[in-house]
PDB file of N, CA and C in Angstrom:
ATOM      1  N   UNK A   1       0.844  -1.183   0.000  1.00  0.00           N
ATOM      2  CA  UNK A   1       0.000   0.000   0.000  1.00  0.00           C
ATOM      3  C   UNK A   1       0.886   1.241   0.000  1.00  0.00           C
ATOM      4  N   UNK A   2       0.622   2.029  -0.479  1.00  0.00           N
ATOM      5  CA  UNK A   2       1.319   3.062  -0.956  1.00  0.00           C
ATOM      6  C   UNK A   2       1.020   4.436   0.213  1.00  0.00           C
ATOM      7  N   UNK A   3       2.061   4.522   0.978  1.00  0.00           N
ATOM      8  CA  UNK A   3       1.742   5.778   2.007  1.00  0.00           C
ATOM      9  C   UNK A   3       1.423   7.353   1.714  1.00  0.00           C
ATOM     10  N   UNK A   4       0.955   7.826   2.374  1.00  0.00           N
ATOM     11  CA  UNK A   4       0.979   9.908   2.095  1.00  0.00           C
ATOM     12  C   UNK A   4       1.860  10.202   3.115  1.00  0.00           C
ATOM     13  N   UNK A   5       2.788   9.563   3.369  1.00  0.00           N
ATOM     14  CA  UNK A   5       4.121  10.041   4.348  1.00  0.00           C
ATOM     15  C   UNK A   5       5.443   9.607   3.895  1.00  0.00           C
ATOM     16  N   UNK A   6       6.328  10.296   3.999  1.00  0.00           N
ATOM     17  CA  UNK A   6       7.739   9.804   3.663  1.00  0.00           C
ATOM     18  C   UNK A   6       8.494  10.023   4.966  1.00  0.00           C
ATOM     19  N   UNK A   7       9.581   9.445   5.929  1.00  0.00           N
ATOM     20  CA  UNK A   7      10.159   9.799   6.653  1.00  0.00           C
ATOM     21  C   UNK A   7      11.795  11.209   6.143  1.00  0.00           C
ATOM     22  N   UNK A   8      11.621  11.885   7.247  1.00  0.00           N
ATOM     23  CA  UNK A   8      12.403  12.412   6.930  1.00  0.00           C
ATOM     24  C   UNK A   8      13.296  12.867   8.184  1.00  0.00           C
ATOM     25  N   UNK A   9      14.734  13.452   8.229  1.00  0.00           N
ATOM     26  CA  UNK A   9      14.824  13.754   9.262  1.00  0.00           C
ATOM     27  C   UNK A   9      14.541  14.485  10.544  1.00  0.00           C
ATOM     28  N   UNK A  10      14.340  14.012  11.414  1.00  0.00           N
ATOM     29  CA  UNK A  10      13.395  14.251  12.254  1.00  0.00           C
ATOM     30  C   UNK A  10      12.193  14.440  12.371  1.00  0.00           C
ATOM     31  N   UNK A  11      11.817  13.717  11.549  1.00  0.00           N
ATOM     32  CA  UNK A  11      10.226  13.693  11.561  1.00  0.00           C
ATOM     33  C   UNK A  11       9.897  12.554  10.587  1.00  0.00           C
ATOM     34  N   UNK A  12       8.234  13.144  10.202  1.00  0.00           N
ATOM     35  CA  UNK A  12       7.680  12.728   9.177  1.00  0.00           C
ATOM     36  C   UNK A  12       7.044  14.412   8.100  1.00  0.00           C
ATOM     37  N   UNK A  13       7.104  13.465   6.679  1.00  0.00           N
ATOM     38  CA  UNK A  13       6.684  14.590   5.531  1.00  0.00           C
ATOM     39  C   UNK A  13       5.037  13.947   5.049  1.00  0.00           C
ATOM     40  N   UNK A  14       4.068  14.543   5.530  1.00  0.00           N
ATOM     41  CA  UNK A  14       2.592  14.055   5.263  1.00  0.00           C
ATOM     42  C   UNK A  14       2.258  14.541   3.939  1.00  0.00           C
ATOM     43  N   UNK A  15       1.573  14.098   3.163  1.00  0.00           N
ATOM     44  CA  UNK A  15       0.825  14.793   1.997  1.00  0.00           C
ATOM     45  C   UNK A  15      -0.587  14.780   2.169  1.00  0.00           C
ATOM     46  N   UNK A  16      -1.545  15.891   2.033  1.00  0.00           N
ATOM     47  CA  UNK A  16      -2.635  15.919   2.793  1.00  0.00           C
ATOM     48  C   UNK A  16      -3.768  16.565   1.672  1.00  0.00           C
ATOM     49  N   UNK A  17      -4.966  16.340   1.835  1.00  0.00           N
ATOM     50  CA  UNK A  17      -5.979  17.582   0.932  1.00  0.00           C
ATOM     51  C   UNK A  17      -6.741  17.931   2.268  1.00  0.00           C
ATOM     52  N   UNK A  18      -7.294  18.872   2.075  1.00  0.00           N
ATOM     53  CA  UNK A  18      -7.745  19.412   2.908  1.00  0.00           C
ATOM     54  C   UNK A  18      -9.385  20.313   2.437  1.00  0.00           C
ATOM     55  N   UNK A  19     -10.500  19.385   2.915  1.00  0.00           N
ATOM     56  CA  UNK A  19     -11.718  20.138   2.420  1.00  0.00           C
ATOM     57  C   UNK A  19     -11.972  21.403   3.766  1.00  0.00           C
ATOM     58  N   UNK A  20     -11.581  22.711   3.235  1.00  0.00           N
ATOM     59  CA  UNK A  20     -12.572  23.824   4.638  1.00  0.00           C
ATOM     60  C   UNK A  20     -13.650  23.488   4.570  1.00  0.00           C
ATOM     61  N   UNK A  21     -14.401  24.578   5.404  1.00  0.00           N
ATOM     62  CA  UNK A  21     -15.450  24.430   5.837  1.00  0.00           C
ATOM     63  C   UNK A  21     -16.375  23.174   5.762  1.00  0.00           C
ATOM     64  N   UNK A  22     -14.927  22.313   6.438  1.00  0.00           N
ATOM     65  CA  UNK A  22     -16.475  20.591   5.988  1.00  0.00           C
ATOM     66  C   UNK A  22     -17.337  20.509   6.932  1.00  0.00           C
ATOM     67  N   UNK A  23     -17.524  21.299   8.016  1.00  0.00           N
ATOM     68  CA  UNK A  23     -18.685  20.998   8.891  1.00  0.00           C
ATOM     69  C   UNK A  23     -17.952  20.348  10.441  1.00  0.00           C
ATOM     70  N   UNK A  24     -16.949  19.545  10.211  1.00  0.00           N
ATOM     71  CA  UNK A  24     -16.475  18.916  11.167  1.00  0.00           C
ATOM     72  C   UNK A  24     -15.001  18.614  11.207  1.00  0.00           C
ATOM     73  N   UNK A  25     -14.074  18.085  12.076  1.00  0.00           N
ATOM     74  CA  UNK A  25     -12.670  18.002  11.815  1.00  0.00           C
ATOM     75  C   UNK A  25     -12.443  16.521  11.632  1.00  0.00           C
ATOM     76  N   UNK A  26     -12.197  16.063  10.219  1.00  0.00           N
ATOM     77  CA  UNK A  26     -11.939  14.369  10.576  1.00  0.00           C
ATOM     78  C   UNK A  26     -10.795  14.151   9.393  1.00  0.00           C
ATOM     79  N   UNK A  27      -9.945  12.884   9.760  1.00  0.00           N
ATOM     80  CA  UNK A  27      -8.970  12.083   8.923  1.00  0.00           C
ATOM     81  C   UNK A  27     -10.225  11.144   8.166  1.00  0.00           C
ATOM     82  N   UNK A  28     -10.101  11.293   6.782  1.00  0.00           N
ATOM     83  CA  UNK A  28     -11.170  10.274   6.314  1.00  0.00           C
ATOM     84  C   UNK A  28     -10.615   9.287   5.589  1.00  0.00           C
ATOM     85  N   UNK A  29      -9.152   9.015   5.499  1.00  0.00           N
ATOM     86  CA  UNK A  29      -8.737   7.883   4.792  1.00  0.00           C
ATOM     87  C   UNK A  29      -7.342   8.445   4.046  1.00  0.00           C
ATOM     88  N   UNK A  30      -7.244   7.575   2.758  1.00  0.00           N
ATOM     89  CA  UNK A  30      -6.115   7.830   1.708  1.00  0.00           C
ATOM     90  C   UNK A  30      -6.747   8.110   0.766  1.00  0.00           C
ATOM     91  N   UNK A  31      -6.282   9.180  -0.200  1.00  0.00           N
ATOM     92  CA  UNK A  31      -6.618   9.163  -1.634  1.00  0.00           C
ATOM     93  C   UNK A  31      -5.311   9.462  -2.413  1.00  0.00           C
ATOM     94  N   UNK A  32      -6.013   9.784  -3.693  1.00  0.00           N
ATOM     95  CA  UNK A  32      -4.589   9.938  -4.540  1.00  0.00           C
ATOM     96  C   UNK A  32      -5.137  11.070  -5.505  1.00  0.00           C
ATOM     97  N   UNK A  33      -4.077  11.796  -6.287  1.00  0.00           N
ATOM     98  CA  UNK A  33      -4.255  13.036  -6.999  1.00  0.00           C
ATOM     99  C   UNK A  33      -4.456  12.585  -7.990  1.00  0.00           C
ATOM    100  N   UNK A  34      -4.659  13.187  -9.298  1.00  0.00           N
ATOM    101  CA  UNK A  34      -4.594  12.692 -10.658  1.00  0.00           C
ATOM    102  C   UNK A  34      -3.855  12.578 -11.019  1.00  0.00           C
ATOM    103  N   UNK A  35      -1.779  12.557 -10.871  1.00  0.00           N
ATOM    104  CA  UNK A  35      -0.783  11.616 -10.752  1.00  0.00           C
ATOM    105  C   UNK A  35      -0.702  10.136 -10.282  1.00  0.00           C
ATOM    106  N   UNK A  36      -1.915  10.162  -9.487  1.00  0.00           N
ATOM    107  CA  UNK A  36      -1.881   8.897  -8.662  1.00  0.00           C
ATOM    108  C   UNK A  36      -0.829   8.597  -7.071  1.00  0.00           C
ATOM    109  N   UNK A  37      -0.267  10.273  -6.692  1.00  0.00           N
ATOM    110  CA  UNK A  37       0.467  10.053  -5.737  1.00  0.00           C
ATOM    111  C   UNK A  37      -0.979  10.102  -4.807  1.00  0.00           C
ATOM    112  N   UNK A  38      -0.475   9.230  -3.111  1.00  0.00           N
ATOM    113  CA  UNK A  38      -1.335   9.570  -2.411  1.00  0.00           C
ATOM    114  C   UNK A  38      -1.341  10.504  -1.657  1.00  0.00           C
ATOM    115  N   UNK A  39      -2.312  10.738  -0.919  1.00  0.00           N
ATOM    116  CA  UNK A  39      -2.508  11.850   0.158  1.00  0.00           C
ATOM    117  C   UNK A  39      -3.444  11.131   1.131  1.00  0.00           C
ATOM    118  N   UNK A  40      -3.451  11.903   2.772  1.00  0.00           N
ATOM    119  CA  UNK A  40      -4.574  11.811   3.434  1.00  0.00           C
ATOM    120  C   UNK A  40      -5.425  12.712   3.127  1.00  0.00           C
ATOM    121  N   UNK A  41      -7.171  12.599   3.012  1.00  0.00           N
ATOM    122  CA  UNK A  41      -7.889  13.437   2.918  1.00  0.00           C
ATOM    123  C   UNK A  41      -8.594  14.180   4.360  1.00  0.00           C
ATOM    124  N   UNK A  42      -8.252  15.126   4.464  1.00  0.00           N
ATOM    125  CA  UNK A  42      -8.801  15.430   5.926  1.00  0.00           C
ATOM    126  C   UNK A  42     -10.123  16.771   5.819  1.00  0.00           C
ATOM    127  N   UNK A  43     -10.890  17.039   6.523  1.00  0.00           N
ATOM    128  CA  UNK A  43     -11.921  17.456   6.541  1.00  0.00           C
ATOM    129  C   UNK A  43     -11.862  18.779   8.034  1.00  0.00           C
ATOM    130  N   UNK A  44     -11.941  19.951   7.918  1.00  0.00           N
ATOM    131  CA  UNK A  44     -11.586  20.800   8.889  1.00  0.00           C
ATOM    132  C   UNK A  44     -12.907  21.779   8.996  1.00  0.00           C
ATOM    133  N   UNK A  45     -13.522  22.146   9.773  1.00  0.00           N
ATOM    134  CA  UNK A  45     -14.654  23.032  10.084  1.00  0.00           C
ATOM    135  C   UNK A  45     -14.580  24.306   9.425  1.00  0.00           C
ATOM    136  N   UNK A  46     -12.892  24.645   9.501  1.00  0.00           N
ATOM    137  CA  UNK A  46     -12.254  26.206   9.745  1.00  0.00           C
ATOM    138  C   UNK A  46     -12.847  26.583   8.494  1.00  0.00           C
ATOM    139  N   UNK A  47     -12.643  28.032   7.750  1.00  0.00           N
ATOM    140  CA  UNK A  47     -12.638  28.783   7.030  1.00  0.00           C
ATOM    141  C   UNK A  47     -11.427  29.182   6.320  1.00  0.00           C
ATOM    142  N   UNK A  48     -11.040  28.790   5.273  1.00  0.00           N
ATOM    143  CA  UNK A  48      -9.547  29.266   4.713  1.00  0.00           C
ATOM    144  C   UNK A  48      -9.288  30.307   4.678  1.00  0.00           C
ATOM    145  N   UNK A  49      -9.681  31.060   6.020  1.00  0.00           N
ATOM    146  CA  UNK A  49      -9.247  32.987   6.094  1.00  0.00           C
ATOM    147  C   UNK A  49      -8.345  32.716   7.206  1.00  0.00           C
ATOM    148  N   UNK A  50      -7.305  33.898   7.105  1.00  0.00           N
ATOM    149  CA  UNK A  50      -6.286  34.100   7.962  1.00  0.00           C
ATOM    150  C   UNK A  50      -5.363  33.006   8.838  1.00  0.00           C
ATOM    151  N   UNK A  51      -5.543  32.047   7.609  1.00  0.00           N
ATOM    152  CA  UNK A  51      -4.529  31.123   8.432  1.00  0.00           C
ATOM    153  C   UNK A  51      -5.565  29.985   9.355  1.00  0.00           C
ATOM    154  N   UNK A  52      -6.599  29.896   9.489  1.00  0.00           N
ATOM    155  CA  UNK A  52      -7.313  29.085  10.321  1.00  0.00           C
ATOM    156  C   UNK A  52      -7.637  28.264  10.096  1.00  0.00           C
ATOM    157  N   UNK A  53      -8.052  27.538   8.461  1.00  0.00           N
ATOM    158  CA  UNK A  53      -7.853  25.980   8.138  1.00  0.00           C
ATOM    159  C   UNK A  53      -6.578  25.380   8.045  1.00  0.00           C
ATOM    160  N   UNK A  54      -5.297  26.080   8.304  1.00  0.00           N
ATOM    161  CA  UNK A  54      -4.196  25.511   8.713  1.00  0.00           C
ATOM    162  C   UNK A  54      -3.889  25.183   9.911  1.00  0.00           C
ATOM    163  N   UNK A  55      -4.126  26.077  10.405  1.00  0.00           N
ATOM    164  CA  UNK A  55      -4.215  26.016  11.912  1.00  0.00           C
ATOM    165  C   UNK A  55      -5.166  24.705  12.456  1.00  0.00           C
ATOM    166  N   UNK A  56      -6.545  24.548  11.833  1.00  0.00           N
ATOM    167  CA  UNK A  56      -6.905  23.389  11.940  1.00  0.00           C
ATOM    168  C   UNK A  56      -6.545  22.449  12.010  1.00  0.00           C
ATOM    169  N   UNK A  57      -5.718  22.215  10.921  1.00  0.00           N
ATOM    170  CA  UNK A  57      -4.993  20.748  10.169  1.00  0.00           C
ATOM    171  C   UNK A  57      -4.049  20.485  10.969  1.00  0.00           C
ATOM    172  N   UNK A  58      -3.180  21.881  11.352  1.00  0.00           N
ATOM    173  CA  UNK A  58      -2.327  20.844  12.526  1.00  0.00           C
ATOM    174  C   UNK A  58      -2.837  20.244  13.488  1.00  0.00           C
ATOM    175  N   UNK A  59      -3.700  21.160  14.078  1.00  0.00           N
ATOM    176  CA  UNK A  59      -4.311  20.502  15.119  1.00  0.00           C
ATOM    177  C   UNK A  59      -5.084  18.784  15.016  1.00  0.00           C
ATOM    178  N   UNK A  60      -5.538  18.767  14.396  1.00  0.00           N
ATOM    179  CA  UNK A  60      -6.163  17.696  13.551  1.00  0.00           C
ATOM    180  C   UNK A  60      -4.848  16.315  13.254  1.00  0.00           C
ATOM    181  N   UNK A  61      -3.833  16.961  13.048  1.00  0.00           N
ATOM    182  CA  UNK A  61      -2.863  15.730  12.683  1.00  0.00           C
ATOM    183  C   UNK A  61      -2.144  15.674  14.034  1.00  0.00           C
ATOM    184  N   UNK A  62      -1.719  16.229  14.695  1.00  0.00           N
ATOM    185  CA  UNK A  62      -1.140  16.488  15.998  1.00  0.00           C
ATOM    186  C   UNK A  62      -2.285  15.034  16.898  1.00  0.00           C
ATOM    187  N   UNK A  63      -3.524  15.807  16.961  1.00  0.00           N
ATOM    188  CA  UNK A  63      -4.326  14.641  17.489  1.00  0.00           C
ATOM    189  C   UNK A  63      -4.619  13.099  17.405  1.00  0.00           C
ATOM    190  N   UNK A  64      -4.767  13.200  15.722  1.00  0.00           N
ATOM    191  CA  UNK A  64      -4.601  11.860  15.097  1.00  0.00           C
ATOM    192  C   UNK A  64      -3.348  10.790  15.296  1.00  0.00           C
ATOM    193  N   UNK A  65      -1.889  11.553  15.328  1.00  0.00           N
ATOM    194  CA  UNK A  65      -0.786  10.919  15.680  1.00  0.00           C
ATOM    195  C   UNK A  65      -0.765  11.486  17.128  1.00  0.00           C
ATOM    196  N   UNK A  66      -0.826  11.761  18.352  1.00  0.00           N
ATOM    197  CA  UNK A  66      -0.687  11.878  19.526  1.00  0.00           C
ATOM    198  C   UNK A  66       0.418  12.306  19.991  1.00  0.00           C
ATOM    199  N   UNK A  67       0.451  13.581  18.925  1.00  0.00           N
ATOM    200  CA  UNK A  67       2.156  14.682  19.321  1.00  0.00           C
ATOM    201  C   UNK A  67       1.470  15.638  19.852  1.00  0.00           C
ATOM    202  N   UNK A  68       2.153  16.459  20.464  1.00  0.00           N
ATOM    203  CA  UNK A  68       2.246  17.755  20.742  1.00  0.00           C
ATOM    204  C   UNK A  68       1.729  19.086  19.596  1.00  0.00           C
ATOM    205  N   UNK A  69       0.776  19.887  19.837  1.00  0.00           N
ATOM    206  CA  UNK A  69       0.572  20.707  18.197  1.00  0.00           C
ATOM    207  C   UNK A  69       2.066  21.210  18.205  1.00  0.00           C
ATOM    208  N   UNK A  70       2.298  21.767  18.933  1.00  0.00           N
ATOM    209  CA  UNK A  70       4.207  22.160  18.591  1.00  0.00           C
ATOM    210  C   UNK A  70       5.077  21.620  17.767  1.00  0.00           C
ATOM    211  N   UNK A  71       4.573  19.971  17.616  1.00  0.00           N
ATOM    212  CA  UNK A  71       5.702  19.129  16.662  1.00  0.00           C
ATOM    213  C   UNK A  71       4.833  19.644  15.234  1.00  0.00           C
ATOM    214  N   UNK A  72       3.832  20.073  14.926  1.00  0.00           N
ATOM    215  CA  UNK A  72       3.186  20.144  13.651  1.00  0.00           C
ATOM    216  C   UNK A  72       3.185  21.283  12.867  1.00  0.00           C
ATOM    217  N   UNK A  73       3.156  21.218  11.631  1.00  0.00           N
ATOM    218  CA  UNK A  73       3.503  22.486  11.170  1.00  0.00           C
ATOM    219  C   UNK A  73       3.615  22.218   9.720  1.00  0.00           C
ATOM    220  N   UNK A  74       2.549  22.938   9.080  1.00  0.00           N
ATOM    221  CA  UNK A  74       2.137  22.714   7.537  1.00  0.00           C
ATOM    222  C   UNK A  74       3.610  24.024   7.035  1.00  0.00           C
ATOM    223  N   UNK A  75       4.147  22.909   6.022  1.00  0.00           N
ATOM    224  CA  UNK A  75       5.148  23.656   5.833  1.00  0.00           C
ATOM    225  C   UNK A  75       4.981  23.806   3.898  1.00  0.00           C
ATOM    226  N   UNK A  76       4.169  23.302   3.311  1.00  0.00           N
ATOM    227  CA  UNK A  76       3.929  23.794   1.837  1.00  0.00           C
ATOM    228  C   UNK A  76       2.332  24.054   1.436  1.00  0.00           C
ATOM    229  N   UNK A  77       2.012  24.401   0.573  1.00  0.00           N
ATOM    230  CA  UNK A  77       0.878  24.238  -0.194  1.00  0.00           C
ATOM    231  C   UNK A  77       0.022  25.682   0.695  1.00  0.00           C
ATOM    232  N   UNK A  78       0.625  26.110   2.057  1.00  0.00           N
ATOM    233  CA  UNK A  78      -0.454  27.071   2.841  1.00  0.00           C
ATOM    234  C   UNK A  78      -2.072  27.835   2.053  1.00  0.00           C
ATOM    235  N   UNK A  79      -1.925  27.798   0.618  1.00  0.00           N
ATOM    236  CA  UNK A  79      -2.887  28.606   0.352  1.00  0.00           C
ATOM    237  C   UNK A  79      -3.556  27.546  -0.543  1.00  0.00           C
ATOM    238  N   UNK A  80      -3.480  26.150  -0.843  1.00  0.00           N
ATOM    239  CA  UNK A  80      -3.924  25.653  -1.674  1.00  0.00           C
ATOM    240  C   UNK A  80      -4.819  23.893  -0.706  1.00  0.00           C
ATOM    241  N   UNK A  81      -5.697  23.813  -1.168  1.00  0.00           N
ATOM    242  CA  UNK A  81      -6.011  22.429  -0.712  1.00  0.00           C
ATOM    243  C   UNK A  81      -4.947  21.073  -0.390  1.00  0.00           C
ATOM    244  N   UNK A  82      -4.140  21.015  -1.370  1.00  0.00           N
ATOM    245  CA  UNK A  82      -2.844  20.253  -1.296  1.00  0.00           C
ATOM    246  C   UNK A  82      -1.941  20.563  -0.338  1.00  0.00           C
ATOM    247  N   UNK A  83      -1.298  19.865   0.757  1.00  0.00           N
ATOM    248  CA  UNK A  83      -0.692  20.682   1.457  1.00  0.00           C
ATOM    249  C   UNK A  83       0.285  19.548   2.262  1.00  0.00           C
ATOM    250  N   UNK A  84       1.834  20.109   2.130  1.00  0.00           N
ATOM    251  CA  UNK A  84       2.677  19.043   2.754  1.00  0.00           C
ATOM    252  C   UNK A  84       2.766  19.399   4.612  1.00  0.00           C
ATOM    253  N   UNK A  85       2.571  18.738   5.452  1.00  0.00           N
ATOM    254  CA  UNK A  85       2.500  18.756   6.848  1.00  0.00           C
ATOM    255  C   UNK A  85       3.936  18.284   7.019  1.00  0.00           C
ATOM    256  N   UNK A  86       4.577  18.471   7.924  1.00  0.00           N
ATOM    257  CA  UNK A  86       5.889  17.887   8.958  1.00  0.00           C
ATOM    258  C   UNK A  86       5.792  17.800  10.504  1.00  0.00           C
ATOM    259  N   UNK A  87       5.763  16.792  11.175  1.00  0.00           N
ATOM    260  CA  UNK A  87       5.712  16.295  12.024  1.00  0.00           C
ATOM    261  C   UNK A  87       6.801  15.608  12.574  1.00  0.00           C
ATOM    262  N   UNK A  88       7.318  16.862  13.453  1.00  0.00           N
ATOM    263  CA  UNK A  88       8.499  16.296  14.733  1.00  0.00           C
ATOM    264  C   UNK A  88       8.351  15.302  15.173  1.00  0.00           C
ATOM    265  N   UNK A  89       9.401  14.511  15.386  1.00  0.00           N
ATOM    266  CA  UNK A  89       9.645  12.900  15.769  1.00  0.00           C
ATOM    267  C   UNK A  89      10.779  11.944  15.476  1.00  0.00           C
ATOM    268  N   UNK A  90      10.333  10.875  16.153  1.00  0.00           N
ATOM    269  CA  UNK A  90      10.818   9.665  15.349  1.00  0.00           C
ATOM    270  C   UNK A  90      10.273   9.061  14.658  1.00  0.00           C
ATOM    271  N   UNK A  91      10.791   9.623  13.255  1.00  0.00           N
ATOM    272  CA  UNK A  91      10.147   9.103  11.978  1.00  0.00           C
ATOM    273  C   UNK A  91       9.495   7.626  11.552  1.00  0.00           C
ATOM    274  N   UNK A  92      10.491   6.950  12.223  1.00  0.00           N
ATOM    275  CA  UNK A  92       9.843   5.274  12.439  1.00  0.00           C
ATOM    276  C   UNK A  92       8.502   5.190  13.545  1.00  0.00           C
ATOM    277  N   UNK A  93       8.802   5.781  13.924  1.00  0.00           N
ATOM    278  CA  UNK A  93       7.781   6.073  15.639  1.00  0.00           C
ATOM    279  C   UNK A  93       6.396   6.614  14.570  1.00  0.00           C
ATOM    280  N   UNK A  94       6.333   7.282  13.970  1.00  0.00           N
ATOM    281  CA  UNK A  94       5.413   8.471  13.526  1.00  0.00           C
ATOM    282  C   UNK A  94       4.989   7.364  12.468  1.00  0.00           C
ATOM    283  N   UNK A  95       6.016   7.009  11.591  1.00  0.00           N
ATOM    284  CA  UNK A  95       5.260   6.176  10.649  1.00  0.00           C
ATOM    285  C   UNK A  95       4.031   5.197  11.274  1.00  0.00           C
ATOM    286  N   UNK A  96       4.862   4.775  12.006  1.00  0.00           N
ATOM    287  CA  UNK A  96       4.373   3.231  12.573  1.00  0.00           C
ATOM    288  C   UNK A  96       2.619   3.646  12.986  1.00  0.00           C
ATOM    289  N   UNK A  97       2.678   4.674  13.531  1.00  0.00           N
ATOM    290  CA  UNK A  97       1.347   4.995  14.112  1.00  0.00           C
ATOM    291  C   UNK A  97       0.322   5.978  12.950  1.00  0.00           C
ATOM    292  N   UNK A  98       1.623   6.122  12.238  1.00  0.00           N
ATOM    293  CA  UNK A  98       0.492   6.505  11.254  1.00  0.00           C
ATOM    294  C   UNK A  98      -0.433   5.550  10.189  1.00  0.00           C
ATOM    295  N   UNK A  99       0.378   4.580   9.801  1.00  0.00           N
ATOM    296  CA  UNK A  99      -0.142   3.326   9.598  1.00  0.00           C
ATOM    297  C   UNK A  99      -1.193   2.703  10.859  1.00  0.00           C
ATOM    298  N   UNK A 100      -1.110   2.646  11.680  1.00  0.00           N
ATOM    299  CA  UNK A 100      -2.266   1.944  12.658  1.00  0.00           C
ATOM    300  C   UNK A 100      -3.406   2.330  12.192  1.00  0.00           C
ATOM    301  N   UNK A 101      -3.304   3.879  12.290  1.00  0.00           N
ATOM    302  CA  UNK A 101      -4.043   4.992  12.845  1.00  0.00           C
ATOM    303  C   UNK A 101      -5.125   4.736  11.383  1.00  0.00           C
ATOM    304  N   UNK A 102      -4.174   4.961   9.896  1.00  0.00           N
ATOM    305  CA  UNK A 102      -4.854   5.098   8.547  1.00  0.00           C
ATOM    306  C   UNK A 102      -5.577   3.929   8.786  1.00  0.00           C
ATOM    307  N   UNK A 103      -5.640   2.508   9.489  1.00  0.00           N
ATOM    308  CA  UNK A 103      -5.868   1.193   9.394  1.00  0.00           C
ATOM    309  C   UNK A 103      -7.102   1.282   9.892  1.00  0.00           C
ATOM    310  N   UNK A 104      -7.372   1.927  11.517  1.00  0.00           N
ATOM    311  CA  UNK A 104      -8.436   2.203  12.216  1.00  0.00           C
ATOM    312  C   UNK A 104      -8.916   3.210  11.240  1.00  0.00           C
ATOM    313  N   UNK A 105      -9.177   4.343  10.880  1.00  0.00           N
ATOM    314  CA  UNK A 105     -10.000   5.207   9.659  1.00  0.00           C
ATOM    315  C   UNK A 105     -10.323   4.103   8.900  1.00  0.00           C
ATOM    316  N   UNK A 106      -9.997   3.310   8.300  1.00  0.00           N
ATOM    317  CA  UNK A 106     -10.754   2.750   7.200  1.00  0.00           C
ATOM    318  C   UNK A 106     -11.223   1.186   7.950  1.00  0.00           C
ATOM    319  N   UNK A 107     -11.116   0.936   8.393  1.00  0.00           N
ATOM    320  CA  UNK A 107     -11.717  -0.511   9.054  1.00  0.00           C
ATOM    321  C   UNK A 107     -13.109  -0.168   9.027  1.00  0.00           C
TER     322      UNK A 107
END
């Protein structure tokens, strides 16, 4: 199965879409772009003004993997649905649970 994370140092590199205003904050699985790379699709309440559906998303992935929001931090895509996340850690550590985690979402 093909991940939306790559390890990197000190961390992990997420690939993410991100629907605003979905009503609610949820991880809804894996998808893939029309390259066919994947992504997680995540779903955030916020409003894409001033920074606050980002702000969401960390929060949102911070929770889902059980870091600190401090380790999280959308570091590409800020103005676009597509968006690369980085997550402080041990990258094996982070993977590992990110795999559980994608396993429980789709079960």
């Amino acid at each position: 199965m093909p991940h939306a994370w790559t390890p990197v140092a000190g961390g992990l590199s997420i690939a993410v879409r991100v629907t605003p205003r979905g009503g609610r904050d949820a991880i809804e699985g894996l998808g893939h772009d029309a390259d066919t790379r994947p992504h997680l699709k995540l779903r955030v309440a916020a409003a894409p003004v001033d920074g606050d559906a980002n702000d969401a998303v960390e929060k949102l992935v911070a929770k889902w993997l059980g870091v600190p929001r401090s380790h999280v931090e959308v570091t590409a895509g800020l103005t676009l649905r597509l968006k690369r996340v980085l997550v402080d850690g041990d990258p094996v550590q982070l993977a590992r649970r990110a795999q559980a985690k994608l396993l429980e979402t789709t079960a």
